[in-house]
C-alpha atoms as a PDB file:
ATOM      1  CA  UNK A   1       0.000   0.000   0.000  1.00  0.00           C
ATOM      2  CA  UNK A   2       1.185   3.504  -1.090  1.00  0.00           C
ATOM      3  CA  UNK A   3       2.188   5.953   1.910  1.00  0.00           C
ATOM      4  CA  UNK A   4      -0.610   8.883   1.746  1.00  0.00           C
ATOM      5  CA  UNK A   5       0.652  11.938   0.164  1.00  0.00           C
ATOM      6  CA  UNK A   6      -0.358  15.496   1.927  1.00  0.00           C
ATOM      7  CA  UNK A   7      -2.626  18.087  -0.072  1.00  0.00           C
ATOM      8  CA  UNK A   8      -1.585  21.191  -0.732  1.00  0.00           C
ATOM      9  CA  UNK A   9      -3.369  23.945   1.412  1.00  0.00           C
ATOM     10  CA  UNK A  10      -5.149  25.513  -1.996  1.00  0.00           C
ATOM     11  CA  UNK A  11      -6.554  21.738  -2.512  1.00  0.00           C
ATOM     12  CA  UNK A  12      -7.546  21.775   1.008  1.00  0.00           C
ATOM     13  CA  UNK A  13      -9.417  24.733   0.661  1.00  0.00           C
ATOM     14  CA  UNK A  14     -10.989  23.980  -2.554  1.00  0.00           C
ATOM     15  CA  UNK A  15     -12.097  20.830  -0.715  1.00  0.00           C
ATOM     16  CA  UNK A  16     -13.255  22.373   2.302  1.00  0.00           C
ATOM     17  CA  UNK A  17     -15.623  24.268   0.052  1.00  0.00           C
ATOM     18  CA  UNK A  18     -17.816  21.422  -0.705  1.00  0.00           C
ATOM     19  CA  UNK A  19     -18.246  19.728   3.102  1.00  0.00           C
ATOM     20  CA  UNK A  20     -20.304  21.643   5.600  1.00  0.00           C
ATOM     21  CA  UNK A  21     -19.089  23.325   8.196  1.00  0.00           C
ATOM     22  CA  UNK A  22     -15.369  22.325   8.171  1.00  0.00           C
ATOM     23  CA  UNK A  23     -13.016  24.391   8.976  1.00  0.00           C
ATOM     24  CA  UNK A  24      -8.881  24.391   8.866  1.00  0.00           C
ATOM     25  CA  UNK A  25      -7.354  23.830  12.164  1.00  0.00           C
ATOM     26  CA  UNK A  26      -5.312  26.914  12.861  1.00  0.00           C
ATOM     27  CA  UNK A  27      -1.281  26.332  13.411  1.00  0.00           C
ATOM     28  CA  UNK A  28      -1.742  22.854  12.337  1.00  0.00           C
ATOM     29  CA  UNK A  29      -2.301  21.144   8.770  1.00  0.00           C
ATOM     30  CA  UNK A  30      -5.729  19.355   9.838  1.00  0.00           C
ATOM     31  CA  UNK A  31      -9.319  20.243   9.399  1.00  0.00           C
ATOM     32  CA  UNK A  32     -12.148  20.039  12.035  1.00  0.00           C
ATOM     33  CA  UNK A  33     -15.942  20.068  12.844  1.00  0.00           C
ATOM     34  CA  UNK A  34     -18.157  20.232  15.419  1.00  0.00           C
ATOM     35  CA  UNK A  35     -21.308  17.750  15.525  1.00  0.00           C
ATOM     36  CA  UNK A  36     -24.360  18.714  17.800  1.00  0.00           C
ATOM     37  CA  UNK A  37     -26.673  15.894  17.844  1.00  0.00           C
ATOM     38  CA  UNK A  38     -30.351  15.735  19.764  1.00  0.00           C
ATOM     39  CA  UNK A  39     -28.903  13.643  22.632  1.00  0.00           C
ATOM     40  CA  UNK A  40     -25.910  11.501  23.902  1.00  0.00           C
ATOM     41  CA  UNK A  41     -27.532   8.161  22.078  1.00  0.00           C
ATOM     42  CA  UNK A  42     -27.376   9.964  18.817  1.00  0.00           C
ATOM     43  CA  UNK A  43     -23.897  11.375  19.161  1.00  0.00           C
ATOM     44  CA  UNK A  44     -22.676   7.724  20.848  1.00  0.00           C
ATOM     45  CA  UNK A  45     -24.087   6.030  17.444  1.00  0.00           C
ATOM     46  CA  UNK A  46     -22.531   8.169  15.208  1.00  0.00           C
ATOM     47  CA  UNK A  47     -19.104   7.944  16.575  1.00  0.00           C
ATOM     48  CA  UNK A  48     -20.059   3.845  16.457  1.00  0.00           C
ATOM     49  CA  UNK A  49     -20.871   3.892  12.793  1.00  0.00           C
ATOM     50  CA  UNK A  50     -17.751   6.054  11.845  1.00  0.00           C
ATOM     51  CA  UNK A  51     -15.239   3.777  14.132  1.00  0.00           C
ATOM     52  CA  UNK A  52     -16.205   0.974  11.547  1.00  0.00           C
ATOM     53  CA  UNK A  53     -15.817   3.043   8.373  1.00  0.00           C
ATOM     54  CA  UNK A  54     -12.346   4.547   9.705  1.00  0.00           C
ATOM     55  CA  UNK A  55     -11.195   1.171  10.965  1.00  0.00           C
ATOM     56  CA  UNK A  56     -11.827  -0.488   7.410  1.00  0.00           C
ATOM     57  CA  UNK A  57     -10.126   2.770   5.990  1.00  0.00           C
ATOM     58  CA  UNK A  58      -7.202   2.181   8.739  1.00  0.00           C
ATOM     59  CA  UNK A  59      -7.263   6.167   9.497  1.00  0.00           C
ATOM     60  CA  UNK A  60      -8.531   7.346  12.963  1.00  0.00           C
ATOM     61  CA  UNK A  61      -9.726  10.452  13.648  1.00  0.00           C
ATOM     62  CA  UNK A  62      -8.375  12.695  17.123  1.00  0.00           C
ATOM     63  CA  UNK A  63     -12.370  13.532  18.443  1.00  0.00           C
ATOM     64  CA  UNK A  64     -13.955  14.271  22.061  1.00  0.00           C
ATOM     65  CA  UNK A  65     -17.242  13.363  23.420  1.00  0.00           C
ATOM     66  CA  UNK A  66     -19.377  15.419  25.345  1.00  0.00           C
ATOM     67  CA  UNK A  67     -23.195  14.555  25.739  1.00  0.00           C
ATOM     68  CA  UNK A  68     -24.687  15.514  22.431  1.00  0.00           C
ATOM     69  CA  UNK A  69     -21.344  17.011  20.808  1.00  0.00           C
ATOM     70  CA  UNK A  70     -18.731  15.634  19.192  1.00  0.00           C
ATOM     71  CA  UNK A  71     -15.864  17.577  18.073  1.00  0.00           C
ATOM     72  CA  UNK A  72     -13.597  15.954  15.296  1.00  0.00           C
ATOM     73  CA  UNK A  73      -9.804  16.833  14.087  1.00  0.00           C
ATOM     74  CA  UNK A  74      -8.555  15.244  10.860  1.00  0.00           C
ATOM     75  CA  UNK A  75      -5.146  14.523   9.514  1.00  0.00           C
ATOM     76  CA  UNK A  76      -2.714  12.157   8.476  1.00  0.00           C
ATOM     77  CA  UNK A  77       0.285  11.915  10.656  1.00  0.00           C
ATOM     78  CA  UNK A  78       2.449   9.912   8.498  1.00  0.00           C
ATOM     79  CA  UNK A  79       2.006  12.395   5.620  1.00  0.00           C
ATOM     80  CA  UNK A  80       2.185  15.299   7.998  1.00  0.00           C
ATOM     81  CA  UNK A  81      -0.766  17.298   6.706  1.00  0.00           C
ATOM     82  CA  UNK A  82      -4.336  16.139   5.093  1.00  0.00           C
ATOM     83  CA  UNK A  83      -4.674  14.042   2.390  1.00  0.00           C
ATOM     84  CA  UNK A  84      -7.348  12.707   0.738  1.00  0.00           C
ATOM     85  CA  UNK A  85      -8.019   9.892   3.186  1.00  0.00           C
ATOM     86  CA  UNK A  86      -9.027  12.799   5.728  1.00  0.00           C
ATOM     87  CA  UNK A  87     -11.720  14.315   2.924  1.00  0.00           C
ATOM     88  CA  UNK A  88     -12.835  10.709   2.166  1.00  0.00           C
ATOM     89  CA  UNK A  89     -13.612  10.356   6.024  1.00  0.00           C
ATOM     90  CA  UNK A  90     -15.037  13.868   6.392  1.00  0.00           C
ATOM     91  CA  UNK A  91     -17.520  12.879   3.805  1.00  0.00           C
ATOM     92  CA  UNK A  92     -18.703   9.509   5.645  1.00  0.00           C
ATOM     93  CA  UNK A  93     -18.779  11.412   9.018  1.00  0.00           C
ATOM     94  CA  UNK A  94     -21.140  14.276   7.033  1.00  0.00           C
ATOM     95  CA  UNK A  95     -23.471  11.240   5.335  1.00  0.00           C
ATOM     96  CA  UNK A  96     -23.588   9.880   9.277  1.00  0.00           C
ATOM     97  CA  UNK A  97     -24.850  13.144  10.814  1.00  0.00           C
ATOM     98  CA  UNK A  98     -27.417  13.927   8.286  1.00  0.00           C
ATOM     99  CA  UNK A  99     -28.516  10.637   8.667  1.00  0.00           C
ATOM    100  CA  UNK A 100     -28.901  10.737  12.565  1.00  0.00           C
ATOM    101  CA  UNK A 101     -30.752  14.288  12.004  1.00  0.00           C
ATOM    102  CA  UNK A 102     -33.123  12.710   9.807  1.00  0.00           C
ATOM    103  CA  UNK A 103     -33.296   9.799  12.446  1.00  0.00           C
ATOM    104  CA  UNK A 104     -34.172  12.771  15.200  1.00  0.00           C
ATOM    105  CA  UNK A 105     -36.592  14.585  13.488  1.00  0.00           C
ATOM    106  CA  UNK A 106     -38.878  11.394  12.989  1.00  0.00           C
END
């Protein structure tokens, strides 16, 4: 397997573009989000589904847990910045919250 190559910040941003509510880290080559979900169940659930999809991708994310929040930092340490493995993940996590919204609202 191929060692992950890091994106250049202008790819970054041009990706960040397209996922809601991302942000760059400041000081640090990573991007980040902030989930608010309708309780602790929802927000536990989430983080279950994504361990699964990040464990079959073999990248983790660096996140916290507080009741209905979870806050999420991407990047790839071995390629010292983010690469596309972080955007791929970002995009699960987003399909994974807007799926536990609709889940909330029912």
């Amino acid at each position: 397997m191929s060692r992950p190559v890091a994106l250049s910040e202008a790819h970054v941003l041009e990706a960040l573009a397209a996922l809601d509510l991302w942000e760059l880290v400041p000081a640090r080559p990573a991007i980040r989000r902030t989930y608010v979900f309708e309780n602790f169940i929802e927000a536990f659930g989430f983080m279950t589904r994504v361990a699964m999809v990040a464990e079959s991708l073999d990248h983790h994310p660096e996140w916290s847990n507080v009741y209905n929040r979870v806050e999420v930092v991407l990047t790839t340490h071995d390629a010292g910045g983010v690469t596309a493995l972080d955007l791929t993940l970002a995009r699960r996590m987003d399909a994974f919250a807007q799926n536990a919204s609709r889940r909330s609202d029912a």
